[in-house]
N, C-alpha and C. Protein backbone atom coordinates (compact mmCIF):
# COMPACT_ATOMS: atom_id res chain seq x y z
N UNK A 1 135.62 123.88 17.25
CA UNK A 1 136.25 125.17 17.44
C UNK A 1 137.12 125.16 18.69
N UNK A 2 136.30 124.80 19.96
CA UNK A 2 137.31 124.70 20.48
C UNK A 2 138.81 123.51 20.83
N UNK A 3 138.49 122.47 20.03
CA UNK A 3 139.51 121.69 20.12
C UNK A 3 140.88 122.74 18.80
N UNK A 4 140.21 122.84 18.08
CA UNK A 4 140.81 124.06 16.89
C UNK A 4 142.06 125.18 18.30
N UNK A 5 141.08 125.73 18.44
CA UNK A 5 141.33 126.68 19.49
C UNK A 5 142.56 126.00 20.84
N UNK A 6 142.67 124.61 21.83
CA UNK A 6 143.51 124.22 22.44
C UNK A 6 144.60 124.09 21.55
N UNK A 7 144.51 123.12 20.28
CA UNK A 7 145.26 122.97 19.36
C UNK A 7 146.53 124.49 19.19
N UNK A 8 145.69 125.02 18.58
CA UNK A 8 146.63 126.71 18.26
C UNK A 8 147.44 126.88 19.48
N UNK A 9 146.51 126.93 20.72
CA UNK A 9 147.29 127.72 21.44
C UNK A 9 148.48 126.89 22.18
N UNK A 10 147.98 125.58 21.71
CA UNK A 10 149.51 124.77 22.26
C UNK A 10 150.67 124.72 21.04
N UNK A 11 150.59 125.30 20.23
CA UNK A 11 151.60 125.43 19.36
C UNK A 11 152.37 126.67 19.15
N UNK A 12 152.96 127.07 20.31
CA UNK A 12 153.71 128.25 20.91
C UNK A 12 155.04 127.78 20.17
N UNK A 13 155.72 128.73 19.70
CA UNK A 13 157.19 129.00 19.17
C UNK A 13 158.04 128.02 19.25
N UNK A 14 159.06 127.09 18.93
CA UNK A 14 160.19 126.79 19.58
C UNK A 14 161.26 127.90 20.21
N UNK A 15 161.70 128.83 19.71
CA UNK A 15 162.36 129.84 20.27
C UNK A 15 161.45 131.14 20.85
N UNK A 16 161.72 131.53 21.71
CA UNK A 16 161.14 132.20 22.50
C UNK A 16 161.83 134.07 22.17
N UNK A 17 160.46 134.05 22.03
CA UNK A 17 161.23 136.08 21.35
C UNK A 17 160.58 137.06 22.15
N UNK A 18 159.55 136.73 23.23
CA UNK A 18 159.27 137.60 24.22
C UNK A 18 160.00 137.33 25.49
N UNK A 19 159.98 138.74 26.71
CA UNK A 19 160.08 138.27 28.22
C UNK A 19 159.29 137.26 28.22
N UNK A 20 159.78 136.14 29.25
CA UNK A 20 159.10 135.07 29.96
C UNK A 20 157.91 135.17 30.31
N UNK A 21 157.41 136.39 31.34
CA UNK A 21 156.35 136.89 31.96
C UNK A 21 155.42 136.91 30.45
N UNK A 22 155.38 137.39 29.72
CA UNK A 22 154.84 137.93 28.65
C UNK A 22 154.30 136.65 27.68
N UNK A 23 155.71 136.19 27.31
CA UNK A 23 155.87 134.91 26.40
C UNK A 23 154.85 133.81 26.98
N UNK A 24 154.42 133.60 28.49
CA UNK A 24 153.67 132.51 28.88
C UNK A 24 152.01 132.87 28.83
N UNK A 25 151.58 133.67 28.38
CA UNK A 25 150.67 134.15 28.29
C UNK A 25 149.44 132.82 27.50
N UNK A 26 150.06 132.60 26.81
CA UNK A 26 149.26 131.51 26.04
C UNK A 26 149.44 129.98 26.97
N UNK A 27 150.92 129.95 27.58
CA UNK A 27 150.77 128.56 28.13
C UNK A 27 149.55 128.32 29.09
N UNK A 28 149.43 129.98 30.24
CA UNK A 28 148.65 129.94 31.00
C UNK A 28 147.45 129.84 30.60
N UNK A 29 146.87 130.64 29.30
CA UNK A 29 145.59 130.07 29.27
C UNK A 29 145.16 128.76 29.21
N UNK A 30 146.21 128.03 28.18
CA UNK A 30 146.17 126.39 27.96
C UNK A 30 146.06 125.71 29.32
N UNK A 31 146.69 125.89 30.44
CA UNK A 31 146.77 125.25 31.37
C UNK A 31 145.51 125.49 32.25
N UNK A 32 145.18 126.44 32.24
CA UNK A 32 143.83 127.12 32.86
C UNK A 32 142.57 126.84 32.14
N UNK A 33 142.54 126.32 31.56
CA UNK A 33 140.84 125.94 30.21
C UNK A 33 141.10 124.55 30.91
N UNK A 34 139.63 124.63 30.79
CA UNK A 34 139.40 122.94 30.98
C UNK A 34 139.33 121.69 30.16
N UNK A 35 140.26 121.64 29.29
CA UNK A 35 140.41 121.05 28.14
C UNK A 35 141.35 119.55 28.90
N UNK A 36 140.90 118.71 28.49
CA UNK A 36 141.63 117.60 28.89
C UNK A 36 142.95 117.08 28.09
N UNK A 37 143.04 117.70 26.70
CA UNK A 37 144.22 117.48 25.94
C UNK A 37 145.60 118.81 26.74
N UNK A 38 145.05 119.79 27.66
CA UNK A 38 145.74 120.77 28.06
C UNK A 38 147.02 120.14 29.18
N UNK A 39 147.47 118.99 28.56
CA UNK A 39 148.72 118.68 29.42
C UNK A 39 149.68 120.30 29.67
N UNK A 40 150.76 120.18 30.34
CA UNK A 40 151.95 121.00 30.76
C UNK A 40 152.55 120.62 29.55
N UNK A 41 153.02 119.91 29.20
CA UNK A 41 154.05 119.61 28.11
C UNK A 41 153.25 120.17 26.43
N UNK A 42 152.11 119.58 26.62
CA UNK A 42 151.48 120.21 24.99
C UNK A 42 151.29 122.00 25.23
N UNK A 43 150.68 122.29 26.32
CA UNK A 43 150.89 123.90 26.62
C UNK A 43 152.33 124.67 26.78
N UNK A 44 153.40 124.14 26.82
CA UNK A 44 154.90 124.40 26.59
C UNK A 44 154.99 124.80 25.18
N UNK A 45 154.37 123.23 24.26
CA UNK A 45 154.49 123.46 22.90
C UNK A 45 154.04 124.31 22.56
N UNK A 46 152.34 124.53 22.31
CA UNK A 46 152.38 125.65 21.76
C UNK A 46 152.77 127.21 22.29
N UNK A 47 153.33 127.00 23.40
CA UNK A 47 153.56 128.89 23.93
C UNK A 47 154.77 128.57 22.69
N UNK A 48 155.70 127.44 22.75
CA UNK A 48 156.37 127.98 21.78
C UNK A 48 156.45 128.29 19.98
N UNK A 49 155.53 127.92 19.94
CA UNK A 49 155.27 127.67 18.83
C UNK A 49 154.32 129.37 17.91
N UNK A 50 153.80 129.70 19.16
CA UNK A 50 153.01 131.12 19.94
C UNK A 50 154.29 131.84 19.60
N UNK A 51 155.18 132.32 20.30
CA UNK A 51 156.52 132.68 20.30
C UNK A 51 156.78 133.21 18.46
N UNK A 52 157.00 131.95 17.90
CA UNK A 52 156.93 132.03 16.44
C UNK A 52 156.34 132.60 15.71
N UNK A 53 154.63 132.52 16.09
CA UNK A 53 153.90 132.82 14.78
C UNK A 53 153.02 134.18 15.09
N UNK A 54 153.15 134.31 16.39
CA UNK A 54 152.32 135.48 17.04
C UNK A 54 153.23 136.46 17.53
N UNK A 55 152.81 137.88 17.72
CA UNK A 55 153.15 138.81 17.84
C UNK A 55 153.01 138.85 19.67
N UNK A 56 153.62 139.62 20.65
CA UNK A 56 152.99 139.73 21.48
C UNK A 56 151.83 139.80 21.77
N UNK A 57 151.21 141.02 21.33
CA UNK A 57 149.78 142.03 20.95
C UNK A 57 149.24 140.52 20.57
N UNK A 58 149.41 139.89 19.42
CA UNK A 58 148.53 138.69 19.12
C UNK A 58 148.46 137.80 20.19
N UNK A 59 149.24 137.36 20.72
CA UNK A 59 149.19 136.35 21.81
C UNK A 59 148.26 136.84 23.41
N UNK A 60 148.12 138.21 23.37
CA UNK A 60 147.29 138.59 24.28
C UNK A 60 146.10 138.32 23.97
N UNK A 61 145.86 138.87 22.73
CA UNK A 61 144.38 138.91 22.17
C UNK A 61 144.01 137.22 22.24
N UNK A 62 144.71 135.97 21.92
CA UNK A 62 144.45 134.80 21.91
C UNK A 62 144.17 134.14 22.65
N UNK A 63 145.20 134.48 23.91
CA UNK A 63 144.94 133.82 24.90
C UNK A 63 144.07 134.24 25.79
N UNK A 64 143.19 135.35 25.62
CA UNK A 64 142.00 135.38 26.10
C UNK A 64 140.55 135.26 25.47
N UNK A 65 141.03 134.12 24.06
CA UNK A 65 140.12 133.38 23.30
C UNK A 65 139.69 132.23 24.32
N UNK A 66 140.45 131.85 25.21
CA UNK A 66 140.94 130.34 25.61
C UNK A 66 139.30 130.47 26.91
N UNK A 67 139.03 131.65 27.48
CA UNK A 67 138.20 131.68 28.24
C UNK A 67 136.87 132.43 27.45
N UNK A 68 136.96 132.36 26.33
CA UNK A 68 135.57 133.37 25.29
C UNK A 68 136.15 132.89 24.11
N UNK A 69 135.75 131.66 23.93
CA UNK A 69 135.58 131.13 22.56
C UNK A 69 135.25 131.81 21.60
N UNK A 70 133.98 132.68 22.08
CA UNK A 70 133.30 133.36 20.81
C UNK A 70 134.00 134.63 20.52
N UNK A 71 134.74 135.42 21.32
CA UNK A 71 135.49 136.14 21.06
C UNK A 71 136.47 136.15 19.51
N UNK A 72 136.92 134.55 19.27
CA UNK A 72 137.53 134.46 18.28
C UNK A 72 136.45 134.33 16.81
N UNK A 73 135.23 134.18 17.01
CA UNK A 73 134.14 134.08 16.11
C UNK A 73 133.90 135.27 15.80
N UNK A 74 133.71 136.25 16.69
CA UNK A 74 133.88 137.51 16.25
C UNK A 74 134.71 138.34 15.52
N UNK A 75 135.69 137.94 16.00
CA UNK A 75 137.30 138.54 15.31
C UNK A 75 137.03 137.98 13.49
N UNK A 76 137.07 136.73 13.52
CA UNK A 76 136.71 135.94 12.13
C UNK A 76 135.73 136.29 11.45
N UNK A 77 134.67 137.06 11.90
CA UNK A 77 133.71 137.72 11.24
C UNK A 77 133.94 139.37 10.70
N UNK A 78 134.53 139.65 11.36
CA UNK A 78 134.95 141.11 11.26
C UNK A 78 135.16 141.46 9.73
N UNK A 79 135.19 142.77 9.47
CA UNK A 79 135.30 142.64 8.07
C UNK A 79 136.91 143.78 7.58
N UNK A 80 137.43 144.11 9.22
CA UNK A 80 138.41 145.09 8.84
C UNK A 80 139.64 144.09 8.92
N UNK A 81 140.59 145.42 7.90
CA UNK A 81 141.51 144.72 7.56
C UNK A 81 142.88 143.83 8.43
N UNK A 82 143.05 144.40 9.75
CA UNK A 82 143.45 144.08 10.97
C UNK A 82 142.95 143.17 11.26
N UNK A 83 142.01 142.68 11.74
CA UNK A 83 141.52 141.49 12.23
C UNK A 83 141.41 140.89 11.27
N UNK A 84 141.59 140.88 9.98
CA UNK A 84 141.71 139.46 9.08
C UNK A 84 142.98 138.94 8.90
N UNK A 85 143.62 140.43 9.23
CA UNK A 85 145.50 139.88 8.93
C UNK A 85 146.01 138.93 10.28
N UNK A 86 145.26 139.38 11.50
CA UNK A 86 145.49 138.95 12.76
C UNK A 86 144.69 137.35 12.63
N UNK A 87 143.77 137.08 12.00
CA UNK A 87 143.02 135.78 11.78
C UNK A 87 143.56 135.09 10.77
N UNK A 88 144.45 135.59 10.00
CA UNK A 88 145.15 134.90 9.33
C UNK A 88 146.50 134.32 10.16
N UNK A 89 146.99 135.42 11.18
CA UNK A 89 148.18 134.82 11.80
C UNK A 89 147.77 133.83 12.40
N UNK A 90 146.66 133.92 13.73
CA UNK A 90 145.71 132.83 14.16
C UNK A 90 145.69 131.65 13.67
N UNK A 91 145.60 131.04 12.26
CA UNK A 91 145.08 130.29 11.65
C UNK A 91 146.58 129.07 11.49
N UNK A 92 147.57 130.20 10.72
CA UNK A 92 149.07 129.61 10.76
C UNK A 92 149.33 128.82 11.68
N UNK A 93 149.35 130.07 12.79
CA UNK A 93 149.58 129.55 14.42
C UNK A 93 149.07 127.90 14.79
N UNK A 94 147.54 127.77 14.67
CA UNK A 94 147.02 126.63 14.72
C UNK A 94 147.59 125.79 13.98
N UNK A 95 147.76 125.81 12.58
CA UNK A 95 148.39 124.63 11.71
C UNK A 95 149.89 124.74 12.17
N UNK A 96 150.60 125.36 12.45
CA UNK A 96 152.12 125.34 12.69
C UNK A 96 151.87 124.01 14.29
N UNK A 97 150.91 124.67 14.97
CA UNK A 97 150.70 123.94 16.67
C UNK A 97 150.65 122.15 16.21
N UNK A 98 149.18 122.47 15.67
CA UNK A 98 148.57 121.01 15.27
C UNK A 98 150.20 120.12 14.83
N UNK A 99 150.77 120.81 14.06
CA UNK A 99 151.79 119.64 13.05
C UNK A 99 152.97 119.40 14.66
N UNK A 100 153.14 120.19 14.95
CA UNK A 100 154.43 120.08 15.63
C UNK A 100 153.57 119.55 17.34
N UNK A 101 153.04 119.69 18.19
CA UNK A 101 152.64 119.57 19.10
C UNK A 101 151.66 118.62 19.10
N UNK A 102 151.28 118.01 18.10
CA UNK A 102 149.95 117.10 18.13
C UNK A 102 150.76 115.44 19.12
């Protein structure tokens, strides 16, 4: 889960559709977890890749998966319709990261 979890969040947008301040939200968590795959360059990728597949609002909620893993276990359990549409973006996000940033 959590390699799942570095994975996603390094697969941030190529084009960038938020403010900067905003848009890095995910790099910083990547860079801040203690994940040893959390280079600068793979946390670039996915903010951009983030950018792409996530909403602002989503990218907040994610990148404070990065410090409460289980946070995202919860979300995935949920049974309302919001958090499945949002765990579905989640999920993209990760496979869009994995292919392009691996």
């Amino acid at each position: 889960m959590k390699q799942f979890l570095l994975i996603a969040f390094c697969a941030t947008s190529l084009t960038a559709v938020a403010p900067v301040a905003e848009a890095a939200q995910i790099k910083r968590a990547c860079l801040a977890s203690d994940r040893s795959a959390a280079t600068r360059d793979r946390c670039n990728c996915i903010q951009r890749v983030a950018n792409q597949a996530l909403t602002r609002s989503d990218q907040k909620t994610v990148a404070k998966w990065f410090k409460d893993p289980h946070q995202a276990q919860e979300l995935k359990m949920s049974k309302t319709a919001r958090d499945d549409a949002l765990w579905d973006r989640y999920r993209n996000f990760g496979q869009m990261a994995q292919a392009i940033c691996s």
